[in-house]
N, C-alpha and C. Protein backbone atom coordinates (compact mmCIF):
# COMPACT_ATOMS: atom_id res chain seq x y z
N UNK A 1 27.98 18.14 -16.10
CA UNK A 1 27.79 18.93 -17.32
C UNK A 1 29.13 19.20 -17.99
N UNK A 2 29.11 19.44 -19.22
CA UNK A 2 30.33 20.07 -20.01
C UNK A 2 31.11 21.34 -19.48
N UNK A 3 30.14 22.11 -18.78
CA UNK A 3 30.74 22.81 -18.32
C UNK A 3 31.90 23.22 -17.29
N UNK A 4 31.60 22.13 -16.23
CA UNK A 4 32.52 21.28 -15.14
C UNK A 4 33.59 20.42 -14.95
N UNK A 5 33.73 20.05 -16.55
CA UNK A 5 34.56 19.07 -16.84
C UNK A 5 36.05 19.81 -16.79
N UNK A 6 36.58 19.04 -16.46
CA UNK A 6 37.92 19.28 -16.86
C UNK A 6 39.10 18.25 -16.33
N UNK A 7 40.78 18.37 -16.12
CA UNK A 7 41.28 17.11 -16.38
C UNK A 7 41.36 16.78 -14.81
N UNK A 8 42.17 15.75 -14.39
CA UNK A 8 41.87 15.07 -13.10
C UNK A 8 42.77 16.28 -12.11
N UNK A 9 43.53 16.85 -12.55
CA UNK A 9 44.49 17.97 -11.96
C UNK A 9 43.71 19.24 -11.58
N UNK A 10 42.76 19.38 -12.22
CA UNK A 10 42.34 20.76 -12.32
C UNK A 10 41.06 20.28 -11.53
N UNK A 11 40.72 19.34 -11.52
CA UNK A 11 39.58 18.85 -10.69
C UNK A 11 39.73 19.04 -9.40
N UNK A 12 41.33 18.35 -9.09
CA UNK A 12 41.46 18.03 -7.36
C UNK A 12 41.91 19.36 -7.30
N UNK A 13 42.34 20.56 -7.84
CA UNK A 13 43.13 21.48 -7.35
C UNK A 13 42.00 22.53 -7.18
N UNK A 14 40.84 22.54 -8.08
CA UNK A 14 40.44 23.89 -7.75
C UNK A 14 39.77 24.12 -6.96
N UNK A 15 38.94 23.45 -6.23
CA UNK A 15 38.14 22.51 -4.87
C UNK A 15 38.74 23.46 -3.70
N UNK A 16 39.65 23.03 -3.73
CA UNK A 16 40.77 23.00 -2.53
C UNK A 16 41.81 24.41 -2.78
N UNK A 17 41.74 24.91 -3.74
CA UNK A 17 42.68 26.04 -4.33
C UNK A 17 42.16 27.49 -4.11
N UNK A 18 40.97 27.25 -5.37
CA UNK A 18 40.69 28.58 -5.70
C UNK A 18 39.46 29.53 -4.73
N UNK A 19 39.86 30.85 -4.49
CA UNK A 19 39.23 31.46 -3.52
C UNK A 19 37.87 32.18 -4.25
N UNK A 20 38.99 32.75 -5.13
CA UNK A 20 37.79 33.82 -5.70
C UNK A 20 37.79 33.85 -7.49
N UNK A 21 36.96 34.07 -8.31
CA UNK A 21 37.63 34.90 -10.12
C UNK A 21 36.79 35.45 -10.11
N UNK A 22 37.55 36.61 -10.60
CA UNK A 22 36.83 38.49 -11.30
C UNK A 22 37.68 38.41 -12.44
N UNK A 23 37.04 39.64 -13.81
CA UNK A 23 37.67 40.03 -14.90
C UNK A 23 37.26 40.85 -15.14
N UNK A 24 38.02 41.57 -16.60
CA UNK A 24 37.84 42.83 -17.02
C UNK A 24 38.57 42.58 -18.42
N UNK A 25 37.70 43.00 -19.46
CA UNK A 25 38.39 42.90 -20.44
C UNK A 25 38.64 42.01 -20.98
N UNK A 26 40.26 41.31 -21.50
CA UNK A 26 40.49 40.06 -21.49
C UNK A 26 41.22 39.41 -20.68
N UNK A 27 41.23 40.44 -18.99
CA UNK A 27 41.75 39.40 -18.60
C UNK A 27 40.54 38.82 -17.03
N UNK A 28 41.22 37.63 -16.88
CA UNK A 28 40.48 37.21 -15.41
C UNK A 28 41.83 36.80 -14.56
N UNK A 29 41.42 37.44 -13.55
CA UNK A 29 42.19 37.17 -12.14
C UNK A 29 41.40 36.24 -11.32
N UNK A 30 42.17 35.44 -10.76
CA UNK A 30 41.94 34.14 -9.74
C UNK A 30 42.94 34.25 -9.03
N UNK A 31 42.11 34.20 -7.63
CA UNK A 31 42.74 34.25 -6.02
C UNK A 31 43.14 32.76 -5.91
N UNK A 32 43.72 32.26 -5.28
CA UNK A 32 44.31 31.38 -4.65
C UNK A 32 44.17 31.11 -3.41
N UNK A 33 44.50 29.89 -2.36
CA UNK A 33 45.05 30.20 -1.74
C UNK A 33 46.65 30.52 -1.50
N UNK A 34 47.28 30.62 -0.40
CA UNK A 34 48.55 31.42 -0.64
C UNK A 34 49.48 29.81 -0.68
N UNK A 35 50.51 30.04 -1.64
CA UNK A 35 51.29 29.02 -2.37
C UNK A 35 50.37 28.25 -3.57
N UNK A 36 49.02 28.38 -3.70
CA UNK A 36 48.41 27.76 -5.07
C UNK A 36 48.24 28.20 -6.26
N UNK A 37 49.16 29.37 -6.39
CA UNK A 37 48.59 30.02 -8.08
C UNK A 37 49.76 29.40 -9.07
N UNK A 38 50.86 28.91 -8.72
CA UNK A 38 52.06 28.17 -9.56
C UNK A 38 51.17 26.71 -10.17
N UNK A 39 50.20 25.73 -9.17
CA UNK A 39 49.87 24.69 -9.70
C UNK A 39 48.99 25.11 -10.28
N UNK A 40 47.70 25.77 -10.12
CA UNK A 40 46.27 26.13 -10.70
C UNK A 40 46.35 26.83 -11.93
N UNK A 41 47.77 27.44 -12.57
CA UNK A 41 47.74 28.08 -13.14
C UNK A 41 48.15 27.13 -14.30
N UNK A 42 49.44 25.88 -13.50
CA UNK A 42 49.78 24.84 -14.98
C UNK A 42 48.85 24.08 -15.40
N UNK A 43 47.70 23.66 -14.29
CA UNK A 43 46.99 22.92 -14.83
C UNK A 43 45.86 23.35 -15.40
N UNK A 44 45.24 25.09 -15.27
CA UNK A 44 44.52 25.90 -16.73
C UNK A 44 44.92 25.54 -17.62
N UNK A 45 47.01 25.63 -18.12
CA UNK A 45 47.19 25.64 -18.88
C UNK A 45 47.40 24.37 -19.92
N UNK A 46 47.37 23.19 -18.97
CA UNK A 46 47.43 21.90 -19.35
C UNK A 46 46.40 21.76 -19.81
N UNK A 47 44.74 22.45 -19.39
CA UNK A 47 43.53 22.37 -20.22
C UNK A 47 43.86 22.48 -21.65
N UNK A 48 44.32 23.19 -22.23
CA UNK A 48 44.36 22.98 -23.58
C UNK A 48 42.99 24.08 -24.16
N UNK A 49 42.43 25.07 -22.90
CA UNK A 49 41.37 25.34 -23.73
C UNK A 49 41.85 26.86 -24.69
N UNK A 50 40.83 26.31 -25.99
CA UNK A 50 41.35 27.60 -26.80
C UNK A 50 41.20 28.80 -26.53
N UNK A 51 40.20 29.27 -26.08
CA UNK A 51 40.01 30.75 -25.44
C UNK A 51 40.83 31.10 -24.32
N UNK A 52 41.81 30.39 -24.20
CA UNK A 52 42.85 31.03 -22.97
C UNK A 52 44.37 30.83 -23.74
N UNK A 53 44.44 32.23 -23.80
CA UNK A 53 45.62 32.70 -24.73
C UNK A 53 47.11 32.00 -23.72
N UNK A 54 47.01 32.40 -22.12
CA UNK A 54 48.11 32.03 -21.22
C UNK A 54 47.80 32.24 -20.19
N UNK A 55 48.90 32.03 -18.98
CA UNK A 55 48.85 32.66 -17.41
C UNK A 55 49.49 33.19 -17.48
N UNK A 56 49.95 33.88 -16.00
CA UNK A 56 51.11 34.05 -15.55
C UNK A 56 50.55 34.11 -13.41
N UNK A 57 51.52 33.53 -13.50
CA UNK A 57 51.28 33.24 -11.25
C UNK A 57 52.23 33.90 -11.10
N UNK A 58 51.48 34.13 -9.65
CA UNK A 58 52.60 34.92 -8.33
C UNK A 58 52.19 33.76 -7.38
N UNK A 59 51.72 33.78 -6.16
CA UNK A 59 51.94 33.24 -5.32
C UNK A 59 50.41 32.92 -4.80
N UNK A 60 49.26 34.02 -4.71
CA UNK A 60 48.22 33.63 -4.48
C UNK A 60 47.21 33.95 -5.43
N UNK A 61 47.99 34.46 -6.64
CA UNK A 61 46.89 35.31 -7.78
C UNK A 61 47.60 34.92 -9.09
N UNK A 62 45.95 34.26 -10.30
CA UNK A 62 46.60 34.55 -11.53
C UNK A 62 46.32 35.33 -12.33
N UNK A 63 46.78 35.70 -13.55
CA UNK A 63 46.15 36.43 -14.37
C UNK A 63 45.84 34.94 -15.70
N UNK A 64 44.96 35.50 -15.96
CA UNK A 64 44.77 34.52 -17.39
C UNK A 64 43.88 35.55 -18.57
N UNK A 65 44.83 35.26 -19.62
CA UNK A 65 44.57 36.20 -20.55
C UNK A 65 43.45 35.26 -21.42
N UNK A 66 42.67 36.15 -22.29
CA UNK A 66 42.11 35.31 -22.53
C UNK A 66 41.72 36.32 -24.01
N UNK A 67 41.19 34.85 -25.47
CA UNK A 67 41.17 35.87 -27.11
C UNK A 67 40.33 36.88 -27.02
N UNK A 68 38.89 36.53 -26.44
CA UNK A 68 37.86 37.48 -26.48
C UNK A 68 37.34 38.04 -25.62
N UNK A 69 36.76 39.13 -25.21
CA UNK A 69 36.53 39.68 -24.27
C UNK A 69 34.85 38.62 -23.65
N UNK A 70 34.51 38.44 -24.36
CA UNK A 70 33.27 37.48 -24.41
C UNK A 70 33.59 36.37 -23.93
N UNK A 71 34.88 36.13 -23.97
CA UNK A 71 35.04 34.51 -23.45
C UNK A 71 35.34 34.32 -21.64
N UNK A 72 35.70 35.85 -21.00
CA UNK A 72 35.87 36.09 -19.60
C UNK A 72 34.95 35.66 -18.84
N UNK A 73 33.28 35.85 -19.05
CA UNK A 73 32.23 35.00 -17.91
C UNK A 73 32.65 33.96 -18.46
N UNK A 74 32.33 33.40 -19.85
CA UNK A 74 32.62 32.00 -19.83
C UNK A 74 33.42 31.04 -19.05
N UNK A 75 34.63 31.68 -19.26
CA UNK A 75 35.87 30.92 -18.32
C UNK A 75 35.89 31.08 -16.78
N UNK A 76 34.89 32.56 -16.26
CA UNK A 76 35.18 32.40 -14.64
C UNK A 76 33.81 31.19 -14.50
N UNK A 77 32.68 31.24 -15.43
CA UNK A 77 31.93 30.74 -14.82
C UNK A 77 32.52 29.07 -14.90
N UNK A 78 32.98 28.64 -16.16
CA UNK A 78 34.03 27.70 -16.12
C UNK A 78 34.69 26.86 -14.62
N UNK A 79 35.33 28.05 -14.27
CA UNK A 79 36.02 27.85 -13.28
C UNK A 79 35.36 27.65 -11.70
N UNK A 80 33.99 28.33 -11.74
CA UNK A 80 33.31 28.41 -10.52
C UNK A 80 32.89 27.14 -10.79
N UNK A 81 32.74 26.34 -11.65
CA UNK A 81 31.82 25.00 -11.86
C UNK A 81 32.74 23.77 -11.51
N UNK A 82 33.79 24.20 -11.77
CA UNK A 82 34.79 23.07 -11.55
C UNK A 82 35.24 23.52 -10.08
N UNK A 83 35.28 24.60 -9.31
CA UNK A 83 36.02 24.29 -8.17
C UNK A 83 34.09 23.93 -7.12
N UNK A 84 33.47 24.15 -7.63
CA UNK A 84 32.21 23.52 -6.55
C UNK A 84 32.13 22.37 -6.64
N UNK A 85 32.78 21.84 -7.61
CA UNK A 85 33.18 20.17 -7.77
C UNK A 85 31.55 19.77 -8.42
């Protein structure tokens, strides 16, 4: 589905990466595992998608800001679709 899609980076990484995403507002936080929030976070940002304003990583957590508050399920559910592969 369209929804799952995304680029070959963000494919193999989130599988294998991402633990958990919650939000609030505009932003969503994504768990990691520990050393994966530096790659998972360039290759959100290599998505190119418009409703994600930026990141910023630490080590096992990102934040991703995002334009609308409406666009937060979108993007975790986004994200749950692509890391169930």
């Amino acid at each position: 589905s369209q929804l799952s899609e995304a680029s070959p980076a963000l494919a193999r990484l989130l599988p294998h990466m991402m633990v958990d995403a919650e939000g609030v507002g505009h932003l969503v936080v994504v768990k990691t595992l520990t050393g994966g929030a530096q790659a998972v976070a360039e290759a959100i940002d290599l998505e190119g998608w418009p409703e994600v304003i930026g990141t910023l990583a630490g080590d096992d957590t990102i934040l991703v800001i995002v334009r609308r508050e409406r666009d937060r399920s979108d993007l975790i559910r986004r994200l749950e679709a692509i890391a169930e592969g």
